[in-house]
Protein backbone atom coordinates (compact mmCIF):
# COMPACT_ATOMS: atom_id res chain seq x y z
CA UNK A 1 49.40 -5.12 104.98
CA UNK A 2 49.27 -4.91 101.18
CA UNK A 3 46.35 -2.40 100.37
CA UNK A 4 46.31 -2.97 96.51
CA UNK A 5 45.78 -6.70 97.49
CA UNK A 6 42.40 -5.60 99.11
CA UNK A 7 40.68 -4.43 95.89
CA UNK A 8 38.04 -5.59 93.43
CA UNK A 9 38.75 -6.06 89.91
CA UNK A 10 35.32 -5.92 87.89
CA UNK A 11 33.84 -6.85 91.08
CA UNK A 12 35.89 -9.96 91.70
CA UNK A 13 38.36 -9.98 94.26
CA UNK A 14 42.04 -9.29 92.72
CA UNK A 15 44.20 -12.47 92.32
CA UNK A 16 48.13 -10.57 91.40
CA UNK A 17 50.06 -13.23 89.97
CA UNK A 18 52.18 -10.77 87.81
CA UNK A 19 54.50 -10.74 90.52
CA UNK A 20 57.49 -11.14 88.59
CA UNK A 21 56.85 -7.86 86.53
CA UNK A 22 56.39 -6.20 89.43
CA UNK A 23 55.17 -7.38 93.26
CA UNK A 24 52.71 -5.35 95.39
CA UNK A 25 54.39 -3.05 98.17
CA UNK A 26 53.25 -3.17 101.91
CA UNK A 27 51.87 -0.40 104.06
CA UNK A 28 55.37 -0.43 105.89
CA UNK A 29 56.94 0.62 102.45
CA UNK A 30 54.08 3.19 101.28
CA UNK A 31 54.75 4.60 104.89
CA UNK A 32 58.13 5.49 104.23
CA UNK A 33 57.86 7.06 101.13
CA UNK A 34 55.12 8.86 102.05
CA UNK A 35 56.94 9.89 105.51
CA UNK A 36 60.38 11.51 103.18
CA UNK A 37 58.14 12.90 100.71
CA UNK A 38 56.47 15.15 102.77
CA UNK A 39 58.69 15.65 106.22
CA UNK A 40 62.05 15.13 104.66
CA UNK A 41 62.31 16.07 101.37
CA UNK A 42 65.37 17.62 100.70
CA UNK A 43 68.17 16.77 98.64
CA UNK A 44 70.97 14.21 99.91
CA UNK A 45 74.42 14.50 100.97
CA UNK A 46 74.59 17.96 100.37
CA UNK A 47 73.17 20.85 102.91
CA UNK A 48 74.05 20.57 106.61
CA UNK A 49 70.10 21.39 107.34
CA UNK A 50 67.91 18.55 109.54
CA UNK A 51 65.61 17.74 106.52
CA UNK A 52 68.62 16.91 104.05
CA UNK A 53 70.45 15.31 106.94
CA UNK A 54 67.16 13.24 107.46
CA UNK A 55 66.90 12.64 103.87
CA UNK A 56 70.97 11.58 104.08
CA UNK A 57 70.16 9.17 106.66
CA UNK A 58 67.54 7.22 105.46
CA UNK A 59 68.95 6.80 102.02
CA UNK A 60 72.16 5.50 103.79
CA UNK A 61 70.46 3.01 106.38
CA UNK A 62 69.12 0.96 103.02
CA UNK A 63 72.46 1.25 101.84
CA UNK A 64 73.64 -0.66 104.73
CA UNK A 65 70.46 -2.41 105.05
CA UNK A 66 71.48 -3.98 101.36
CA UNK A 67 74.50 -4.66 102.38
CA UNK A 68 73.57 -7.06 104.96
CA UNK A 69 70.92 -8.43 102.48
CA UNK A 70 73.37 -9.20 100.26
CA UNK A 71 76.27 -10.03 102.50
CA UNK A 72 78.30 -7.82 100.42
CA UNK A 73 82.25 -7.46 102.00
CA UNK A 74 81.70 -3.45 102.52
CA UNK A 75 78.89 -1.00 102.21
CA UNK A 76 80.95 0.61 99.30
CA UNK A 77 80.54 -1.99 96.99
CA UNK A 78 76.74 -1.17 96.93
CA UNK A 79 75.72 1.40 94.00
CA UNK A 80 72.35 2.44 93.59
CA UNK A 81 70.40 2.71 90.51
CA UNK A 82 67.30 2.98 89.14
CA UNK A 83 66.44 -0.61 88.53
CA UNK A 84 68.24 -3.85 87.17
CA UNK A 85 68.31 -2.24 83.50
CA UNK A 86 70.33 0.41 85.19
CA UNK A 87 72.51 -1.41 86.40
CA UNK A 88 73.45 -3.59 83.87
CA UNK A 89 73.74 -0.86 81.62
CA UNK A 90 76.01 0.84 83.87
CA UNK A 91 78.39 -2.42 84.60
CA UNK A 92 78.46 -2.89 80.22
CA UNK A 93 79.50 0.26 79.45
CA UNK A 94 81.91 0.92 82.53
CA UNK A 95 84.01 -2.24 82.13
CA UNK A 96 83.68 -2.26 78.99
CA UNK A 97 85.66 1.21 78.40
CA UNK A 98 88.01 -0.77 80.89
CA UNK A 99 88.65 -4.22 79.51
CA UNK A 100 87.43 -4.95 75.89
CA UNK A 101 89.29 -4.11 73.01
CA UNK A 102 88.64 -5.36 69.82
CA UNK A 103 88.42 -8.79 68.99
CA UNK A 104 87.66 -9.60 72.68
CA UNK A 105 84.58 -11.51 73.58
CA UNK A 106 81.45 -11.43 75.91
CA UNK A 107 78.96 -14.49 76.46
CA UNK A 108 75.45 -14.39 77.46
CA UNK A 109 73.02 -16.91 77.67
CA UNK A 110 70.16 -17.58 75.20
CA UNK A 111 67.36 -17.37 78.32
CA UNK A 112 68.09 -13.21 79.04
CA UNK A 113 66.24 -10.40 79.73
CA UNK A 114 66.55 -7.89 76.97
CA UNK A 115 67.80 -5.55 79.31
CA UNK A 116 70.86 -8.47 79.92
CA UNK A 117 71.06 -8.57 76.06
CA UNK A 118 70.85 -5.75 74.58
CA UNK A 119 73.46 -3.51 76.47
CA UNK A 120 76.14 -5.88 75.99
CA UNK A 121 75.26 -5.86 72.49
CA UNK A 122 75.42 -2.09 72.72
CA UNK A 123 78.99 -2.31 74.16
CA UNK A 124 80.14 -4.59 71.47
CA UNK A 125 79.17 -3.26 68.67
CA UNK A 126 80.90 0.32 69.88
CA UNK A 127 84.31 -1.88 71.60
CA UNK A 128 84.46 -4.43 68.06
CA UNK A 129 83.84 -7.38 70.10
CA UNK A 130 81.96 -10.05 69.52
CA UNK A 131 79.26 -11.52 71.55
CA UNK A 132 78.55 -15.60 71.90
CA UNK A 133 75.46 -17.30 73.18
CA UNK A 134 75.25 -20.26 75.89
CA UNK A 135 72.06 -22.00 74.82
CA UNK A 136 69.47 -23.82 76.54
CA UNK A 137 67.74 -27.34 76.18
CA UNK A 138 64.39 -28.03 75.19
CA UNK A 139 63.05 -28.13 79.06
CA UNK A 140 64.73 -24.64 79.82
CA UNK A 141 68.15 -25.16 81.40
CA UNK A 142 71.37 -23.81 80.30
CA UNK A 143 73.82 -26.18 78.42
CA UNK A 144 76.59 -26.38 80.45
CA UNK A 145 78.18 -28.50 78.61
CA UNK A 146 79.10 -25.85 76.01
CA UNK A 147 80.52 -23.62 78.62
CA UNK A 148 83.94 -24.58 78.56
CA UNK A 149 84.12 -24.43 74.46
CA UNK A 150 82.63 -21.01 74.25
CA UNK A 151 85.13 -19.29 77.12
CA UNK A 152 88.62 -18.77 75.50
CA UNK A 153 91.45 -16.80 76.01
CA UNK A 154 89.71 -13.54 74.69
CA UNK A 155 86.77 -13.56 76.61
CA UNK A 156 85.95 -10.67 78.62
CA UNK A 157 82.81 -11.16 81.17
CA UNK A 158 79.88 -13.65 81.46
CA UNK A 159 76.60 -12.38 82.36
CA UNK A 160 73.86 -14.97 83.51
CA UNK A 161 70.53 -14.89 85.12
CA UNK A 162 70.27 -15.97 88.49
CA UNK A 163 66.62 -16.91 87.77
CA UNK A 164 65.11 -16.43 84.21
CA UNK A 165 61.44 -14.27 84.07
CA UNK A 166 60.52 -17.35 81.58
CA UNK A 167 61.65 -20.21 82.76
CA UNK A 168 61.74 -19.86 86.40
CA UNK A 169 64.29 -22.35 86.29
CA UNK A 170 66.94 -21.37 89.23
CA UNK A 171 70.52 -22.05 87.44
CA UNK A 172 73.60 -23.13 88.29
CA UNK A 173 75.24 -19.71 89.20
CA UNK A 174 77.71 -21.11 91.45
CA UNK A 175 79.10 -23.68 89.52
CA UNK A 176 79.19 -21.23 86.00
CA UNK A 177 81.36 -18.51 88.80
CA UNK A 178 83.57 -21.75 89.55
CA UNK A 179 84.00 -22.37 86.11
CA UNK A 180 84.37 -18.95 84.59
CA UNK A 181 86.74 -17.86 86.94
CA UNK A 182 89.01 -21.01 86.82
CA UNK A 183 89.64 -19.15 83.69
CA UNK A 184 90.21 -16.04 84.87
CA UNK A 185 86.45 -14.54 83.52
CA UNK A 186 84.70 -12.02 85.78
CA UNK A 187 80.96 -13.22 85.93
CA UNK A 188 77.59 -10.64 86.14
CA UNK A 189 74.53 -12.19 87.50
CA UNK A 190 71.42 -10.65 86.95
CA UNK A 191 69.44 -11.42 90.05
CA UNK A 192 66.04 -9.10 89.06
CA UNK A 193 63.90 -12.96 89.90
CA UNK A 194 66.82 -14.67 92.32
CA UNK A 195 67.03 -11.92 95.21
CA UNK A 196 63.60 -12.08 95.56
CA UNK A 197 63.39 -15.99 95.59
CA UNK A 198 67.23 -17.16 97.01
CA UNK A 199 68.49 -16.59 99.89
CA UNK A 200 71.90 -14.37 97.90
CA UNK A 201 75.58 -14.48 99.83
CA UNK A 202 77.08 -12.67 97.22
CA UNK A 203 80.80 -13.50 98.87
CA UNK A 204 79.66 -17.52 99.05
CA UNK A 205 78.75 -17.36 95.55
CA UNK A 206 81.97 -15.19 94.37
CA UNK A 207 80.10 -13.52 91.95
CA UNK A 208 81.77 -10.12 90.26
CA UNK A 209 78.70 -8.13 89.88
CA UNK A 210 75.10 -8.68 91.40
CA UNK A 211 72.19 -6.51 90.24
CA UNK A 212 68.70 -6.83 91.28
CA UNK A 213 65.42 -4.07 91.29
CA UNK A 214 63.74 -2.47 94.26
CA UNK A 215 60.21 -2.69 92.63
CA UNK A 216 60.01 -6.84 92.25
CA UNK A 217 61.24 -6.96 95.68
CA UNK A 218 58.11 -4.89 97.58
CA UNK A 219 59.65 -1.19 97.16
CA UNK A 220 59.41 1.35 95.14
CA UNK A 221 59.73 1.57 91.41
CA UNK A 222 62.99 3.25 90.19
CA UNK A 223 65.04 1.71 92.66
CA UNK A 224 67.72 -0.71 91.77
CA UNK A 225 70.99 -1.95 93.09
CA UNK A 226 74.07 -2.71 91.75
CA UNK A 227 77.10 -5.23 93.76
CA UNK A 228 80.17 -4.95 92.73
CA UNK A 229 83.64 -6.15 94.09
CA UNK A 230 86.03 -3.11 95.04
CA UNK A 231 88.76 -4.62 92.69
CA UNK A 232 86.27 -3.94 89.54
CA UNK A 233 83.96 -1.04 90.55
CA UNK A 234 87.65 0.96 91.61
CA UNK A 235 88.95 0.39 88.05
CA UNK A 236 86.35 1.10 86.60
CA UNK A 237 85.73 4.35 84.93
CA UNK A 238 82.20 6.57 85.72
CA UNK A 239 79.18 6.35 84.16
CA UNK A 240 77.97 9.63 84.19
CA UNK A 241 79.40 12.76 85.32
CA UNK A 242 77.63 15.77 87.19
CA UNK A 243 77.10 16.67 90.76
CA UNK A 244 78.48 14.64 93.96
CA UNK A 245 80.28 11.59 92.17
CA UNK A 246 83.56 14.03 91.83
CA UNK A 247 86.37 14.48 93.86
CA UNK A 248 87.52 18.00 92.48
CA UNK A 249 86.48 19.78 88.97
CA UNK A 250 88.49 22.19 87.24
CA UNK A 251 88.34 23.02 83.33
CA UNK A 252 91.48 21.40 83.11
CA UNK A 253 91.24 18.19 85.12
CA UNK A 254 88.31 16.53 87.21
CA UNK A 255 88.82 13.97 89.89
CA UNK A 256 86.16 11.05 91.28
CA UNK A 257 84.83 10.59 94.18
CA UNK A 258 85.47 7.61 96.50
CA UNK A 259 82.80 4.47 95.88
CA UNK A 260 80.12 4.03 95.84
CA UNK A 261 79.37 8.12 95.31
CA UNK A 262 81.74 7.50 91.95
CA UNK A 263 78.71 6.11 90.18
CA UNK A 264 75.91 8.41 91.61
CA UNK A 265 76.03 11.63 89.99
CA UNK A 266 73.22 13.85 89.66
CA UNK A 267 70.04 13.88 92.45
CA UNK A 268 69.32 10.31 93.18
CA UNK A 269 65.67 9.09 93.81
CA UNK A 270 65.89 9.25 97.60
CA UNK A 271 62.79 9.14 98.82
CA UNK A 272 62.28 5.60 96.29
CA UNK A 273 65.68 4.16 97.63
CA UNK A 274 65.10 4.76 101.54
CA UNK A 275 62.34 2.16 101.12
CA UNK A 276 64.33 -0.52 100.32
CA UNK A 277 65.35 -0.73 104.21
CA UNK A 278 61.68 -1.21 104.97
CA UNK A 279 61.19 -3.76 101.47
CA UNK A 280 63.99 -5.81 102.56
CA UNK A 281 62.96 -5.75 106.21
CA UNK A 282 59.49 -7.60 104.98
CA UNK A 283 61.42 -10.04 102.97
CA UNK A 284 63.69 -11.19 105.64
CA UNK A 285 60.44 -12.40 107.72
CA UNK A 286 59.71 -14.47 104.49
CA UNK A 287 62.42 -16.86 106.06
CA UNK A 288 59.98 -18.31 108.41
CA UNK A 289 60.11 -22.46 107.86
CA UNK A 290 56.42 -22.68 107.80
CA UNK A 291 55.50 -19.69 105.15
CA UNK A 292 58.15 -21.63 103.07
CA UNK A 293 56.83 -24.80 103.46
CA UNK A 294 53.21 -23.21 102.96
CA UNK A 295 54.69 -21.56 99.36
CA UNK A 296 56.18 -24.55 98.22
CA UNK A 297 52.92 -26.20 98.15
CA UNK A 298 51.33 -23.41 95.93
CA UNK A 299 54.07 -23.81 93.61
CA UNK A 300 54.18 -27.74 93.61
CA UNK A 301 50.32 -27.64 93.07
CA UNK A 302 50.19 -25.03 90.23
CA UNK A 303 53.42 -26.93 88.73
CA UNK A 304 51.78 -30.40 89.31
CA UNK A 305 48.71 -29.18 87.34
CA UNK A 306 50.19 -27.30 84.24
CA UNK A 307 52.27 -30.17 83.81
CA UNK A 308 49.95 -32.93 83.46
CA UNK A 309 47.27 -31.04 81.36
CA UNK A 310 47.99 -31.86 78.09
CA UNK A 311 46.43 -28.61 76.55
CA UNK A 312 49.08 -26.55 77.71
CA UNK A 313 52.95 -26.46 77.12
CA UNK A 314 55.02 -25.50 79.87
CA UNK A 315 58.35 -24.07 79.64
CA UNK A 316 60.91 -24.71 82.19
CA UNK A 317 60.04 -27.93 83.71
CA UNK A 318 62.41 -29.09 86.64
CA UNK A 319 64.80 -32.22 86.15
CA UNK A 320 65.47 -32.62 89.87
CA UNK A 321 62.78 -31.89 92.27
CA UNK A 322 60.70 -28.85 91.87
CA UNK A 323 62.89 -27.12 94.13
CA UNK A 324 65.04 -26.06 90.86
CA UNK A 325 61.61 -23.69 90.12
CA UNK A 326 60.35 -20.60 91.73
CA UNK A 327 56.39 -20.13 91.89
CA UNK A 328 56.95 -18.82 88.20
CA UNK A 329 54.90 -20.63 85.01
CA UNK A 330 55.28 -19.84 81.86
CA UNK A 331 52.76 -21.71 79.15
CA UNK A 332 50.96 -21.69 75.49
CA UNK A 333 47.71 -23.46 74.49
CA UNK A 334 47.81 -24.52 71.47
CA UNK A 335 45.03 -23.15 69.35
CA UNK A 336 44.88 -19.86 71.89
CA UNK A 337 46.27 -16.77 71.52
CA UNK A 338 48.29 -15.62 74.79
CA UNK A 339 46.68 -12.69 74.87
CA UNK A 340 42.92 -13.74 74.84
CA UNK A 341 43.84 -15.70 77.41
CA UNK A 342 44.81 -12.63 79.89
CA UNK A 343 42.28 -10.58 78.76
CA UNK A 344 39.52 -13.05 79.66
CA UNK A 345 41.59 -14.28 82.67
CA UNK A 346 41.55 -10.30 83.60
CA UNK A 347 37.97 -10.28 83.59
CA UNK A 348 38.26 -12.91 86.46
CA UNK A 349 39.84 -10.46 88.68
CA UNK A 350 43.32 -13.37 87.63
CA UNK A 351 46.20 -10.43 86.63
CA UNK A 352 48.77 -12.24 84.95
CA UNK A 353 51.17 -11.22 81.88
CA UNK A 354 51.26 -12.56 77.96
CA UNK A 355 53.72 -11.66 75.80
CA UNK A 356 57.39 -11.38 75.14
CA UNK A 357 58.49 -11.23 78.57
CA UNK A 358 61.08 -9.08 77.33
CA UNK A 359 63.21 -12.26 76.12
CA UNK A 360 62.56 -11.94 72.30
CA UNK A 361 65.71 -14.32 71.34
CA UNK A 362 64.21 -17.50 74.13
CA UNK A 363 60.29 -16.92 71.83
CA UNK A 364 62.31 -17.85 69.47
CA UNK A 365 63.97 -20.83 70.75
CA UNK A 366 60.82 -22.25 71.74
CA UNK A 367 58.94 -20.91 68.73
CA UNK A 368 56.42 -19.50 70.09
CA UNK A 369 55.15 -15.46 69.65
CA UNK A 370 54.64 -15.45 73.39
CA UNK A 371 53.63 -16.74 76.55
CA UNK A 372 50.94 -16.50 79.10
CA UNK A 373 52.65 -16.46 82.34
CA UNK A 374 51.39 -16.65 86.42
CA UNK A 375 53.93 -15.57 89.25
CA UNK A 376 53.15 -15.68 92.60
CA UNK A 377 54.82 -14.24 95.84
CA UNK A 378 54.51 -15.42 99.46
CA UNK A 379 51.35 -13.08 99.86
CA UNK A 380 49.73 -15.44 97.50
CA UNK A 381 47.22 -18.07 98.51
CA UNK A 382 47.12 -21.36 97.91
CA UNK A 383 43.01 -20.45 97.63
CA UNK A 384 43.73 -18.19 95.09
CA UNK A 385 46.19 -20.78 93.15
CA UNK A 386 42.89 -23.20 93.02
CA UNK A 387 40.92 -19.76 91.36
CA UNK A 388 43.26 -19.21 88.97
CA UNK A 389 43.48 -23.08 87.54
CA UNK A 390 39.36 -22.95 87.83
CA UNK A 391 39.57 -19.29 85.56
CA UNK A 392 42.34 -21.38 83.65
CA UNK A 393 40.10 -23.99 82.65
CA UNK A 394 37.08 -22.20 81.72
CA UNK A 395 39.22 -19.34 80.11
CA UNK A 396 39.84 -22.38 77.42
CA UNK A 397 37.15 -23.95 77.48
CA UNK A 398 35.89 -20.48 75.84
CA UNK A 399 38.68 -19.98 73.12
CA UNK A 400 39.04 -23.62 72.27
C-alpha cells in the first residue's frame, strides 16, 4: 500500500519515523496523480474541453472531500494553498491589511513553527504592531495562565498550534477559542500535526481560521488548505492578483471573484490537490477502534521508554495520561550531538530528524541547539518501535 515503505536503506529494511516532516503516500494517492498527470492534464476552471472539465472535477471533489473532513459550514470557506506556510502567510497578510493598525497587537505562542512566527512578525513590523508571546512550562505546555493578561483591548488575532512538531503535546485549542473570543479575538490554529492526529470539527471547536498541509497527511507535496469562516475570508482583501480570482478587470477598476476562487489566482497545482480526496479517504479508515488502540500502544511504549532512561531528556512529557501526546518524541543526550545521532541511526535503516525543527525561539527555551526527534504514523509497527529503541541504545552506546 505504501511502496516507499517496502525499501532497503543500506540494506536494512527502512524504519520512517520522520513522519511529522513529511508521511509516506499510498498507492491510492500515487494513482491519482499519476492518472491527472497524464489523462487529464489540462488547466482548471477554464476551457469547456473533457480534459479541463476532468481536471475541474477532480480538483473540486477534494474540495468537498475537505470540507467534510473538516466539517467546515460550506465548501466556500475552503481555500487551497500550497502547504500550511501558505496559508498562514496568506491569513497574516490578508487580515492584517484588514484589521491592524498601529499600535494593535498579535499573540503567538513561544512553541511555533517558524512558518507561525515569522509571517506575523512580517505583518507587524510593516502594520506597527507589536507582537506578544504566550510561553510554555518546563514540561512543554502552554501557560494558560498568562492568557488573560496578555489579550487586551488592542489585540488583533491569536494564532496557536493545534499540536506542536516539538512537543507533541496536543493543547488546549478549545478552551484558548473560548477564551479569546469571550474577548472578542479571532483565533488561527495551525493544525500542520493536529489534522493528521485529531479527529478536527472545525464548527465544534469555533475556530476562525484552520490550516493544515496535504504532504503530512499522505498526499502530495505542495498541497495545503486553508479554513476560514465566511465573515473573515469575505472581508478580507486578496492575496494575490492574476487570472480566475477576479470578478471583472478594467484599467480603471477590478472586481473579485466570489470565495473561495478570491484567493486562488494564477494556475493552481491541480493534479497535487485532487489527491487530497484519495489522502483523506485513507485517513478516515484510520478511525478503526482497534488500529487506534494498536497505535496507542506504540506511542505509550516508545513514551514509557524515553521517559525512564535517564540518558535522554524528553521534551513534552504529558501531565494527564499520555493521551495529551501524539506518537511524536522529541529528545537530547547529553554528551551527544543530535546529529551523530541520526546519522548513525540512518545507517540502521531508523530515518528520523535532528535539528531545529523549524522552532528556533522553543531551542531556546529549552536551551538546547537541537533535537533528535522520532514520529510515527499508523503504518508504523510496534516491531519497528522495539528496532528503533534497540538502534537507540547502541547508537549511544557508540558516541558516549
Amino acid at each position: 500500500m505504501f511502496p516507499t515503505l517496502s525499501r532497503k536503506v543500506y540494506g536494512k529494511n527502512l524504519v520512517y519515523f520522520d513522519n511529522a516532516a513529511t508521511s509516506q503516500r499510498p498507492q491510492t494517492v500515487i494513482d491519482e496523480w499519476n492518472r491527472i498527470t497524464a489523462e487529464s492534464n489540462a488547466n482548471i476552471h477554464r476551457a469547456v474541453h473533457r480534459l479541463a472539465d476532468e481536471a475541474t472535477q477532480a480538483y473540486e471533489h477534494a474540495r468537498d472531500a475537505v470540507k467534510d473532513f473538516l466539517n467546515a459550514d460550506a465548501r466556500e470557506e475552503i481555500v487551497f494553498t500550497s502547504g500550511t506556510t501558505a496559508a498562514i502567510n496568506l491569513v497574516a497578510f490578508c487580515f492584517g491589511e484588514a484589521f491592524v493598525s498601529a499600535g494593535d497587537e498579535v499573540i503567538v505562542t513561544e512553541a511555533e513553527h517558524h512558518s507561525n512566527i515569522v509571517p506575523w512578525q512580517m505583518m507587524c513590523r510593516r502594520k506597527g504592531a507589536v507582537l506578544k508571546v504566550l510561553p510554555v512550562d518546563d514540561d512543554g505546555h502552554l501557560v494558560l495562565e498568562k492568557l488573560d493578561e496578555l489579550l487586551t483591548e488592542r489585540t488583533k488575532i491569536l494564532a496557536v498550534t493545534h499540536i506542536s512538531n516539538v512537543l507533541g503535546i496536543v493543547n488546549p485549542v478549545e478552551e484558548i477559542i473560548r477564551t479569546c473570543h469571550a474577548k472578542g479575538v479571532p483565533v488561527l490554529v495551525d493544525g500542520a500535526q493536529g489534522a493528521v492526529h485529531c479527529k478536527v470539527d472545525v464548527q465544534k471547536l469555533d475556530c476562525d481560521f484552520y490550516v493544515f498541509s496535504g504532504h503530512k497527511l499522505y498526499a502530495a507535496t505542495g498541497t495545503g488548505v486553508l479554513y476560514g469562516k465566511r465573515k473573515w475570508l469575505d472581508a478580507m482583501p486578496p492575496y494575490m492578483g492574476g487570472g480566475e480570482m477576479v470578478g471583472n478587470v478594467s484599467f480603471r477598476e477590478t472586481t473579485y471573484a466570489p470565495l473561495p476562487m478570491k484567493f486562488e489566482a494564477g494556475t493552481q497545482n491541480f493534479a497535487s490537490t485532487a489527491t487530497l480526496k484519495q489522502a483523506l479517504n485513507f485517513t478516515n479508515l484510520l478511525s478503526d477502534n482497534e488500529l487506534i488502540k494498536y497505535n496507542d500502544e506504540i506511542r505509550d511504549y516508545l513514551l514509557d521508554y524515553l521517559r525512564n532512561d535517564s540518558r535522554i531528556r524528553l521534551f513534552g512529557v504529558p501531565r494527564g495520561t499520555s493521551d495529551e501526546k501524539i506518537p511524536l518524541f522529541s529528545f537530547v543526550v547529553d554528551g551527544v550531538h543530535h546529529e551523530d545521532l541520526a546519522l548513525i541511526m540512518d545507517k540502521m535503516g531508523v530515518a528520523v530528524r535532528s535539528g531545529q525543527m523549524c522552532a528556533e525561539p522553543l531551542m531556546d527555551r529549552f536551551g538546547v541547539t537541537g533535537m533528535l526527534r522520532a514520529s510515527l504514523a499508523p503504518y508504523n509497527t510496534m516491531e519497528e518501535a522495539e528496532y528503533f529503541v534497540k538502534c537507540l541504545n547502541r547508537a549511544i552506546d557508540m558516541l558516549l
